[in-house]
N, C-alpha and C. Protein backbone atom coordinates (compact mmCIF):
# COMPACT_ATOMS: atom_id res chain seq x y z
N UNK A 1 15.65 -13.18 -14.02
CA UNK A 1 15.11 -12.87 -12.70
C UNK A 1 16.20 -13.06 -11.66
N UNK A 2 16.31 -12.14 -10.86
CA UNK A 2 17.82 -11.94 -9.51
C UNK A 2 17.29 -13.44 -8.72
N UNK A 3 17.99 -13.87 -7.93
CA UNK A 3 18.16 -15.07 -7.49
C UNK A 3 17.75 -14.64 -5.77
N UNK A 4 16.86 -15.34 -5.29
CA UNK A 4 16.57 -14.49 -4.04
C UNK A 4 17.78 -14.67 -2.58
N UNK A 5 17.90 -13.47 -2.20
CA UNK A 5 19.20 -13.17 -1.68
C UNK A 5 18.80 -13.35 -0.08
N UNK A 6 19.56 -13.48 0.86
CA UNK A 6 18.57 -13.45 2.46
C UNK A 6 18.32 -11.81 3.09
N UNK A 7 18.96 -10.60 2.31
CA UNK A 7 18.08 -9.53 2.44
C UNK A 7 16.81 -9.47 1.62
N UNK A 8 16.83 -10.10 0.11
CA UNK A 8 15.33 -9.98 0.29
C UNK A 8 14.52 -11.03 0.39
N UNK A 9 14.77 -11.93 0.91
CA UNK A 9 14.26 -12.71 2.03
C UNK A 9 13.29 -12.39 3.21
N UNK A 10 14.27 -11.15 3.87
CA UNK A 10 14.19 -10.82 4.83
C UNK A 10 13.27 -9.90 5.16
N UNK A 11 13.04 -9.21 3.58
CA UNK A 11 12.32 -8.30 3.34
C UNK A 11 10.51 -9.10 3.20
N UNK A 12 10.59 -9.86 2.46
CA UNK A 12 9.55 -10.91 2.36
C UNK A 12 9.34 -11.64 3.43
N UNK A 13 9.91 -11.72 4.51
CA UNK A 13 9.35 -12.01 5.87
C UNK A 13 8.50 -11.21 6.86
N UNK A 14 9.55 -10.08 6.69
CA UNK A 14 8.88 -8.85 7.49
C UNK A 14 7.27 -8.45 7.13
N UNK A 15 7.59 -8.15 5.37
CA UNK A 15 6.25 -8.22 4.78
C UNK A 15 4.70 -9.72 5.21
N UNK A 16 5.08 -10.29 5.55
CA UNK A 16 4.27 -11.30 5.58
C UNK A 16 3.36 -11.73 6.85
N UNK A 17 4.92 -11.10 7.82
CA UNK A 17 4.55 -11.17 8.89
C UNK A 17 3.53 -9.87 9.65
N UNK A 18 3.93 -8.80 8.95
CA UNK A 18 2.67 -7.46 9.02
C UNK A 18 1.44 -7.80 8.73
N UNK A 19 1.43 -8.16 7.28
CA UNK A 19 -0.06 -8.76 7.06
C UNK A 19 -0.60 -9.51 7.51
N UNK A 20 0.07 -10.28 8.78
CA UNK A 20 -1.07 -11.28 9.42
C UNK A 20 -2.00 -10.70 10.54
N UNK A 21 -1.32 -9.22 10.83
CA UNK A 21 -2.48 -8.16 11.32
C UNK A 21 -2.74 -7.00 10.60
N UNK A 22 -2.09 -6.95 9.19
CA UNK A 22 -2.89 -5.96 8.52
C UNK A 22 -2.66 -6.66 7.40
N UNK A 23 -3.82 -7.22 7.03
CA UNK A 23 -3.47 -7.99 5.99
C UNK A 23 -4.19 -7.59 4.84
N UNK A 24 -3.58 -7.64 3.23
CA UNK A 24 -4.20 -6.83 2.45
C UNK A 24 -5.73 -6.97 1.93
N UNK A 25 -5.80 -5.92 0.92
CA UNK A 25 -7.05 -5.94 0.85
C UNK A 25 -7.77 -7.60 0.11
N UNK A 26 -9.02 -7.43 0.76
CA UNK A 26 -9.54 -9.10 -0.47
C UNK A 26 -9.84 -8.88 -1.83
N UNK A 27 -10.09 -9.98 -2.70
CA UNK A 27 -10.53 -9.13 -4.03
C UNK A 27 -11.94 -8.71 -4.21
N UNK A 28 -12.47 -9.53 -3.38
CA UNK A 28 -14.17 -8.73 -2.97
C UNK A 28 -13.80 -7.34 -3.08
N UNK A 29 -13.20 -6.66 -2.06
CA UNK A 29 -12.73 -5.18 -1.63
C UNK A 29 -12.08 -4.50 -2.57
N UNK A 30 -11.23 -5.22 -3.58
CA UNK A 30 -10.30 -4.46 -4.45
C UNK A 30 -12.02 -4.81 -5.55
N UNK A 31 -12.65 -5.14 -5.83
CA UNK A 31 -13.91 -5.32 -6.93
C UNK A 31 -14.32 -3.90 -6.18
N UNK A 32 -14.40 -3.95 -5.11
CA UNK A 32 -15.24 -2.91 -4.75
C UNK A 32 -14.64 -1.41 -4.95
N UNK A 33 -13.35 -1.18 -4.91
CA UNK A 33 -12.68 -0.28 -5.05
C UNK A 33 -12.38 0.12 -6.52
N UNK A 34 -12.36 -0.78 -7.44
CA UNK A 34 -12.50 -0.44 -8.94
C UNK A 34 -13.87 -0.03 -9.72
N UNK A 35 -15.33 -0.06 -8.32
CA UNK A 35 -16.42 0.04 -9.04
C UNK A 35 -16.79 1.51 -8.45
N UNK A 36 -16.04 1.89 -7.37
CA UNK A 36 -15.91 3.19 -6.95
C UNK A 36 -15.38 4.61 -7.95
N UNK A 37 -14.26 3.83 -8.07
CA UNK A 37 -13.65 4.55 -9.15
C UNK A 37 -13.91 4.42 -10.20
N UNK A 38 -14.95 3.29 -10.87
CA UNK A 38 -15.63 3.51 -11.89
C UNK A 38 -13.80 2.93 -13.24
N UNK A 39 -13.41 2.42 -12.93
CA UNK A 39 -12.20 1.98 -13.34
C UNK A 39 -11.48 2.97 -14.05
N UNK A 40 -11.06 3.86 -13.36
CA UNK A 40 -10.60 5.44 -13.74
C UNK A 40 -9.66 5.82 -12.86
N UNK A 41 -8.76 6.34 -12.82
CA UNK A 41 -7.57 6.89 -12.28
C UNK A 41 -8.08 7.68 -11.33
N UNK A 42 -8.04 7.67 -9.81
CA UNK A 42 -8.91 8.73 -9.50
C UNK A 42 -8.10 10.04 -9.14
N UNK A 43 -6.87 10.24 -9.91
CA UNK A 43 -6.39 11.45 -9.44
C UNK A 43 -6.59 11.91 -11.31
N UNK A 44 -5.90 11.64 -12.00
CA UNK A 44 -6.21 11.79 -13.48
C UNK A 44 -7.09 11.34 -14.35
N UNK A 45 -8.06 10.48 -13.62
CA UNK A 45 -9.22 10.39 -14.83
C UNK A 45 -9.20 9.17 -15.91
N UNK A 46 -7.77 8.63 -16.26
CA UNK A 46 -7.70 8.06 -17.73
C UNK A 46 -8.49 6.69 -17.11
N UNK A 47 -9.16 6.51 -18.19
CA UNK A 47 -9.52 5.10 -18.01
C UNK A 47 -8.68 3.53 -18.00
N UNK A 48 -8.93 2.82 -16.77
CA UNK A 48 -8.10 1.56 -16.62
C UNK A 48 -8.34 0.06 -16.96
N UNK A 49 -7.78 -0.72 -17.55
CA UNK A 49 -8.53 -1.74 -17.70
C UNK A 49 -7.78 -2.85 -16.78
N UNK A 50 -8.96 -3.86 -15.83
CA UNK A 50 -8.07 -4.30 -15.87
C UNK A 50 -7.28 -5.66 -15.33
N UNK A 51 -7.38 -5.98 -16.77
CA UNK A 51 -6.81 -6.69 -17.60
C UNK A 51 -5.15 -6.52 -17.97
N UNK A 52 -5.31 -5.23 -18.16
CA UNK A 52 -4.26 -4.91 -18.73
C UNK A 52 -2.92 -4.52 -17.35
N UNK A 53 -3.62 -4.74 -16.50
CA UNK A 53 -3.04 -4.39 -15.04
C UNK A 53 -1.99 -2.84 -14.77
N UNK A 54 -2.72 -2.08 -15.60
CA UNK A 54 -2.28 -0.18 -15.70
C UNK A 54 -2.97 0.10 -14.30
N UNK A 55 -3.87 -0.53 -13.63
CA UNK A 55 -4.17 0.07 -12.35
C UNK A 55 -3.86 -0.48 -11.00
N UNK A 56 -3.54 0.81 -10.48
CA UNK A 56 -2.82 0.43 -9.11
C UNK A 56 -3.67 0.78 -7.62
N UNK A 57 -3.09 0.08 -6.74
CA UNK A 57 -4.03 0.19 -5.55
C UNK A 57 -2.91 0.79 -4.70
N UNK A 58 -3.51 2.39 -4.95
CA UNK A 58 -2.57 3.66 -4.47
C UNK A 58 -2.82 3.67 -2.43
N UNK A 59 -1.83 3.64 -1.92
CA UNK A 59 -2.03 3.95 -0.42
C UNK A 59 -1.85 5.40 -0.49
N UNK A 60 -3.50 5.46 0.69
CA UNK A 60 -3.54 7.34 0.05
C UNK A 60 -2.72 7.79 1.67
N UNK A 61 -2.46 6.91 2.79
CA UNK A 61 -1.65 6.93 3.70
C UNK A 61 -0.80 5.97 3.99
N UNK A 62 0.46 6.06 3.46
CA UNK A 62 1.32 4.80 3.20
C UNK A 62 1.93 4.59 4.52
N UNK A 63 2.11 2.83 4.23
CA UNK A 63 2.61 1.86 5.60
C UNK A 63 3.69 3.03 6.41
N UNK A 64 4.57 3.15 5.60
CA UNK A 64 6.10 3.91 6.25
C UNK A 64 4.83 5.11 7.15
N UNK A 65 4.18 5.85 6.76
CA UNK A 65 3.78 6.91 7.60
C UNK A 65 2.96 6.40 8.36
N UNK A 66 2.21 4.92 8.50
CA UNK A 66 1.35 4.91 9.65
C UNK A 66 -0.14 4.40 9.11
N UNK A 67 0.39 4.51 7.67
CA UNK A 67 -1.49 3.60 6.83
C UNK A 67 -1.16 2.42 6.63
N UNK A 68 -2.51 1.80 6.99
CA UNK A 68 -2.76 0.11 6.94
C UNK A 68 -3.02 -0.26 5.78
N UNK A 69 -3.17 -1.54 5.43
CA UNK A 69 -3.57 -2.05 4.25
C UNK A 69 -5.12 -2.07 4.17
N UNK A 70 -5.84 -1.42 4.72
CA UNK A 70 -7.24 -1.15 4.72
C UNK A 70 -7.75 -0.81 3.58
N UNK A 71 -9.24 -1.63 2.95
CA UNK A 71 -9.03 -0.87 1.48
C UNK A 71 -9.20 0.35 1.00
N UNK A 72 -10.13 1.02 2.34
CA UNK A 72 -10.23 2.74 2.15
C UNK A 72 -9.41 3.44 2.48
N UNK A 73 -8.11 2.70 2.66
CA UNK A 73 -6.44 3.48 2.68
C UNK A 73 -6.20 3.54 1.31
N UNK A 74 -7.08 3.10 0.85
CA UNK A 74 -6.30 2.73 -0.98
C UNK A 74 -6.91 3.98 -2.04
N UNK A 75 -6.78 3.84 -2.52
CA UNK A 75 -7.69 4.63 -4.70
C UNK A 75 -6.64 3.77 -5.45
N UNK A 76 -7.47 3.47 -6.44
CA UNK A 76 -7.42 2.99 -7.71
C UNK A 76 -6.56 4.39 -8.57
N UNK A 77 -5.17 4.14 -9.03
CA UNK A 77 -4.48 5.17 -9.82
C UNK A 77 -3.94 4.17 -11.08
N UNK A 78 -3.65 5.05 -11.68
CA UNK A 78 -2.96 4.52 -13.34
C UNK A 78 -1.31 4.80 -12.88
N UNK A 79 -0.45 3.47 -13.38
CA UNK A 79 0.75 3.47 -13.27
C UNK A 79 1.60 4.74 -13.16
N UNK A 80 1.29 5.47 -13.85
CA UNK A 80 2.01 6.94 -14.46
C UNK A 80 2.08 7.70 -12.99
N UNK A 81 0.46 7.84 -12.43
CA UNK A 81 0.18 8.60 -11.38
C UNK A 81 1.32 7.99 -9.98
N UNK A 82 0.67 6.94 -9.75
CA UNK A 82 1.27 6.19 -8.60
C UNK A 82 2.81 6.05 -8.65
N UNK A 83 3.05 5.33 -10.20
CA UNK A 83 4.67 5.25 -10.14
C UNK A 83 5.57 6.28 -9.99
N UNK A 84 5.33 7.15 -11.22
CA UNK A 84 6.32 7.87 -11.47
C UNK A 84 6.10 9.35 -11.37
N UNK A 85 4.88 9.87 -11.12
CA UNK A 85 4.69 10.99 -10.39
C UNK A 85 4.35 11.40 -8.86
N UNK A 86 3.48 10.96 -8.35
CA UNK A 86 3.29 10.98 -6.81
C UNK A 86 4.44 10.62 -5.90
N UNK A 87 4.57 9.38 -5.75
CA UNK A 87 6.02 8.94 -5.23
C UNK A 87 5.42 9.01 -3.45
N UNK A 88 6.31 10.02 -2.67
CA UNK A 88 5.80 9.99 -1.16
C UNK A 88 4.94 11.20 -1.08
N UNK A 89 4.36 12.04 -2.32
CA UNK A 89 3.30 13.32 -1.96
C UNK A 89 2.38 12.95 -1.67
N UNK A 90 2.18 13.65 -0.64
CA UNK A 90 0.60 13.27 0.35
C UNK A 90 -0.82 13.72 -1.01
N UNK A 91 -2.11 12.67 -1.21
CA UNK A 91 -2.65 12.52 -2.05
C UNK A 91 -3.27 14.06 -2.53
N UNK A 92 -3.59 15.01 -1.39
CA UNK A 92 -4.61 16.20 -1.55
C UNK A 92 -3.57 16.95 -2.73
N UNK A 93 -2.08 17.02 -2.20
CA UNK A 93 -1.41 18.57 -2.70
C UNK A 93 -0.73 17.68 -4.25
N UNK A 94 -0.61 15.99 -4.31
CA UNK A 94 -0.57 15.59 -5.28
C UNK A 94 -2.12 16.18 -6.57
N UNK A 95 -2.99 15.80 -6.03
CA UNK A 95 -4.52 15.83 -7.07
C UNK A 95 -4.28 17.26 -7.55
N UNK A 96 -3.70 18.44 -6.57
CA UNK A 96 -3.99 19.49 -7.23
C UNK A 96 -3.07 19.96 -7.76
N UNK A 97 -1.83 19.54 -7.68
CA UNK A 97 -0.75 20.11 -8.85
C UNK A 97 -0.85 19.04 -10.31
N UNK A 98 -1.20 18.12 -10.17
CA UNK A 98 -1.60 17.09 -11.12
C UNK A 98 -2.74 17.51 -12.07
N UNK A 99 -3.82 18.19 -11.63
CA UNK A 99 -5.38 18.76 -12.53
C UNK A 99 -5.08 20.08 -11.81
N UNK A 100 -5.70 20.66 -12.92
CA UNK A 100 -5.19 22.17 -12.93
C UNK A 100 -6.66 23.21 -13.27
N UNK A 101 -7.75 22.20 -13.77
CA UNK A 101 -9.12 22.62 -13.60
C UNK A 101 -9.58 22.56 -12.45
N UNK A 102 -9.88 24.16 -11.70
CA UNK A 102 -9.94 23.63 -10.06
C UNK A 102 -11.61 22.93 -9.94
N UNK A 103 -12.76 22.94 -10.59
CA UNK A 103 -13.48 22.55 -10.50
C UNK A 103 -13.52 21.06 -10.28
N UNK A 104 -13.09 20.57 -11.60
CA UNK A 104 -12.42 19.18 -11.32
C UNK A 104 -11.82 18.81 -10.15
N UNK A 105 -10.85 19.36 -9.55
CA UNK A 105 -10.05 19.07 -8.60
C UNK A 105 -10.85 18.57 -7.58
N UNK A 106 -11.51 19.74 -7.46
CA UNK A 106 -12.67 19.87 -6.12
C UNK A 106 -13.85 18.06 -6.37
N UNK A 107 -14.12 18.27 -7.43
CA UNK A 107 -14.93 17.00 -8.01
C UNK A 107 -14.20 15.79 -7.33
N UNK A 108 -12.95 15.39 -7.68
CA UNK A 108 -12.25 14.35 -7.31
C UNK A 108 -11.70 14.08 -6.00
N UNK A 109 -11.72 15.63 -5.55
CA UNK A 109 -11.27 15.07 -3.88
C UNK A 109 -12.55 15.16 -2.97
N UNK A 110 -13.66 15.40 -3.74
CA UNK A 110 -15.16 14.99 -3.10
C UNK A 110 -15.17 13.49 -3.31
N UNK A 111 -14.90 12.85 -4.37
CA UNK A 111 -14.77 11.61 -4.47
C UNK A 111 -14.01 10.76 -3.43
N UNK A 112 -12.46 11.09 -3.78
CA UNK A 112 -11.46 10.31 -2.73
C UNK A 112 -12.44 10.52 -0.93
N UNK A 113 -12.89 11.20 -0.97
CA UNK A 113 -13.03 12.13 0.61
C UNK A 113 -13.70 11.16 0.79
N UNK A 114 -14.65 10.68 -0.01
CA UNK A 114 -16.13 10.08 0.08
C UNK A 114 -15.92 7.92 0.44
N UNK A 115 -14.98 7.77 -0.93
CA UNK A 115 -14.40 6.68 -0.60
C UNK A 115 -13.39 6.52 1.00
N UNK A 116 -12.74 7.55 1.45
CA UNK A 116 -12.10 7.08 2.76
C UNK A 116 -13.32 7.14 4.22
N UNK A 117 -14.38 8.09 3.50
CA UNK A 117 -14.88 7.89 4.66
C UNK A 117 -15.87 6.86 5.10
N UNK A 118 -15.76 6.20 4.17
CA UNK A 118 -16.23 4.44 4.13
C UNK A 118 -16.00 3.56 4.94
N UNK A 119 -14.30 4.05 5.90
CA UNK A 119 -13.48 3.18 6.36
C UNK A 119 -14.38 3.29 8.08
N UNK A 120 -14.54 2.12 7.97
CA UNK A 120 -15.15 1.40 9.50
C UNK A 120 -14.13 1.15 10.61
N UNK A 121 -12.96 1.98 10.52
CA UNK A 121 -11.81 1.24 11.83
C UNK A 121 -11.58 0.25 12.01
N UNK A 122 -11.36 -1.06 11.09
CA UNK A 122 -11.10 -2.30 11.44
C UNK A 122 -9.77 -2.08 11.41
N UNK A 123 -9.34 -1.46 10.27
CA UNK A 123 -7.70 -1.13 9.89
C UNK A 123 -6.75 -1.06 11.17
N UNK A 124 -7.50 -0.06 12.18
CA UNK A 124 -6.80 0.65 12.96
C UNK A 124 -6.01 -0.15 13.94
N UNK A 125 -4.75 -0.60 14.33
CA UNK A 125 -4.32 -1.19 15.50
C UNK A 125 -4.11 -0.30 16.30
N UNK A 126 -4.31 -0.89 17.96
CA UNK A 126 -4.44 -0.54 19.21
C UNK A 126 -2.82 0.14 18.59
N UNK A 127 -1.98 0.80 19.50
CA UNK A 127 -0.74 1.04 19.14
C UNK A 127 0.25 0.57 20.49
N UNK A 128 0.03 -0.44 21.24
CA UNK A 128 0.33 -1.54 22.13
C UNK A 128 0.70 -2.88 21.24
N UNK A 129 -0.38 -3.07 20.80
CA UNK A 129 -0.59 -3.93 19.91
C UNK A 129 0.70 -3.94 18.90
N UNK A 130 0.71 -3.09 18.16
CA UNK A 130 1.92 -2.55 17.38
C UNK A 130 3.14 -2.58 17.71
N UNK A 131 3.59 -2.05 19.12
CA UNK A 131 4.67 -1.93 19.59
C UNK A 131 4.87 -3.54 19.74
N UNK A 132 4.08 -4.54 20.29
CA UNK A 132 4.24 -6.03 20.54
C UNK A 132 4.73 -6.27 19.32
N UNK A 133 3.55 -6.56 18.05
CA UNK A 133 4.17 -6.96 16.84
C UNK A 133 5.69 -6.58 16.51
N UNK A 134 5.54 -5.52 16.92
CA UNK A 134 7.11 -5.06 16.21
C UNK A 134 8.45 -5.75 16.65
N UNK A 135 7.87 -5.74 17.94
CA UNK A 135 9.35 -6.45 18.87
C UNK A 135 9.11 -8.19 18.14
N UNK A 136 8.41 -8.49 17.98
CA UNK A 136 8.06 -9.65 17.68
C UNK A 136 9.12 -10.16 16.15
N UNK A 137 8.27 -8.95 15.66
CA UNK A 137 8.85 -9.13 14.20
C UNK A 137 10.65 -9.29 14.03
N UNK A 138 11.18 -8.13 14.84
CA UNK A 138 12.85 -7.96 15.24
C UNK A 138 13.30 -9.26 15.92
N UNK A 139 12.64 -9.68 16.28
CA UNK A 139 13.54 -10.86 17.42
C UNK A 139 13.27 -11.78 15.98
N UNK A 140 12.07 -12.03 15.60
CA UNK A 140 12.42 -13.22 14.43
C UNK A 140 13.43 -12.67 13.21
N UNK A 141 13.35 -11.86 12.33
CA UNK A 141 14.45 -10.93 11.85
C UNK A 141 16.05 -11.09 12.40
N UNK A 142 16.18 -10.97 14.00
CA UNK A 142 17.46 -11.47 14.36
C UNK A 142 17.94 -12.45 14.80
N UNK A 143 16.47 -13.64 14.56
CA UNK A 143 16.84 -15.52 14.19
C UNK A 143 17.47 -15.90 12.95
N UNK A 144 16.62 -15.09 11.95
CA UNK A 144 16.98 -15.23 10.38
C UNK A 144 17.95 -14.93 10.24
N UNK A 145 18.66 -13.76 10.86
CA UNK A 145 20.04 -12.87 10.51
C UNK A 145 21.30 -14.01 11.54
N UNK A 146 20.80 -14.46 12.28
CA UNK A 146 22.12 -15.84 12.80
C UNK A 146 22.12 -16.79 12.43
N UNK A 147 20.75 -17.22 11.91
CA UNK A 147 20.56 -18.44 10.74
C UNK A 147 21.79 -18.33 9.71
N UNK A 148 21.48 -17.11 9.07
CA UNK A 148 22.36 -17.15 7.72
C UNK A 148 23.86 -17.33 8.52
N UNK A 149 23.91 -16.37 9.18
CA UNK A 149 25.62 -16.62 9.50
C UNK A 149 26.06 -17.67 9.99
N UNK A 150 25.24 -19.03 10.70
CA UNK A 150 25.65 -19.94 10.61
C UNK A 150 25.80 -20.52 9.58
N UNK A 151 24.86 -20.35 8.59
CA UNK A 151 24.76 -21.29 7.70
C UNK A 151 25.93 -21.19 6.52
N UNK A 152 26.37 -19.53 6.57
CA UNK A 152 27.58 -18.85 5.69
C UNK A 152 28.84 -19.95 6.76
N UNK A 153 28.89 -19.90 7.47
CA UNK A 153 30.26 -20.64 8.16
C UNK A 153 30.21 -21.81 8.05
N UNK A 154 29.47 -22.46 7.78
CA UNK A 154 29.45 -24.07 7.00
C UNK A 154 29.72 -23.96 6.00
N UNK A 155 29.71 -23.07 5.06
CA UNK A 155 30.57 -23.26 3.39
C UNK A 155 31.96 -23.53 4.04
N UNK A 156 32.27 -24.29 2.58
CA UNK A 156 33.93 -24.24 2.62
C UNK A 156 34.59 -23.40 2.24
């Protein structure tokens, strides 16, 4: 295991410090999101167990573009889907180059449609709000980042 470095440190700060206003889902919510999906991939179908931890809690609008950790930002996907095929494709034009039975298709994005529209706006920050956090987050980020360099100029 890599030895933790003060970039990813830094990275694990930033992260921590987001979630204390978007903070992830509970496991109440993730129970609830695996009984939605019926513990099934909801872009491919395969069944998940899990136990076996093959299922992932897919952001169907990811942080970088502007989605919260809300749990009806999420679907339940199988490693394959989430990891190594989807990547940054937006979920609709992913489901349909992925299933190729358009009936199906249609089936599953009645599903996803159905699970996001669950979402009650708690997720949502003011975007004031946001801009604060952010500056917030940078000024501590550029405590940490003079921390280290003091602390590098005390070696011998």
């Amino acid at each position: 295991m890599a030895k933790d470095t003060p970039s990813m440190a830094k990275n694990k700060m930033r992260r921590c410090l987001v979630a204390i206003l978007d903070p992830h889902p509970s496991n109440l919510e993730i129970e609830q999101l695996w009984t939605y999906f019926q513990s099934s991939c909801a872009y491919c179908g395969i069944p998940l167990d899990r136990t076996s931890r093959n299922g992932h809690l897919d952001h169907i609008v990811s942080s970088a573009l502007g989605g919260t950790n809300e749990i009806h930002n999420h679907v339940l996907s199988c490693n394959k889907c989430n990891g190594d095929e989807k990547r940054e494709e937006d979920w609709q034009s992913f489901l349909a180059r992925k299933v190729t039975d358009s009936a199906l298709v249609a089936e599953r994005h009645a599903h996803i449609s159905g699970w996001i529209e669950r979402a009650d706006g708690r997720g949502v920050l003011d975007p004031s709000v946001k801009t604060q956090a952010e500056t917030i987050i940078v000024q501590v980020l550029e405590s940490f980042d003079a921390a280290v360099k003091k602390l590098r100029a005390l070696r011998p």
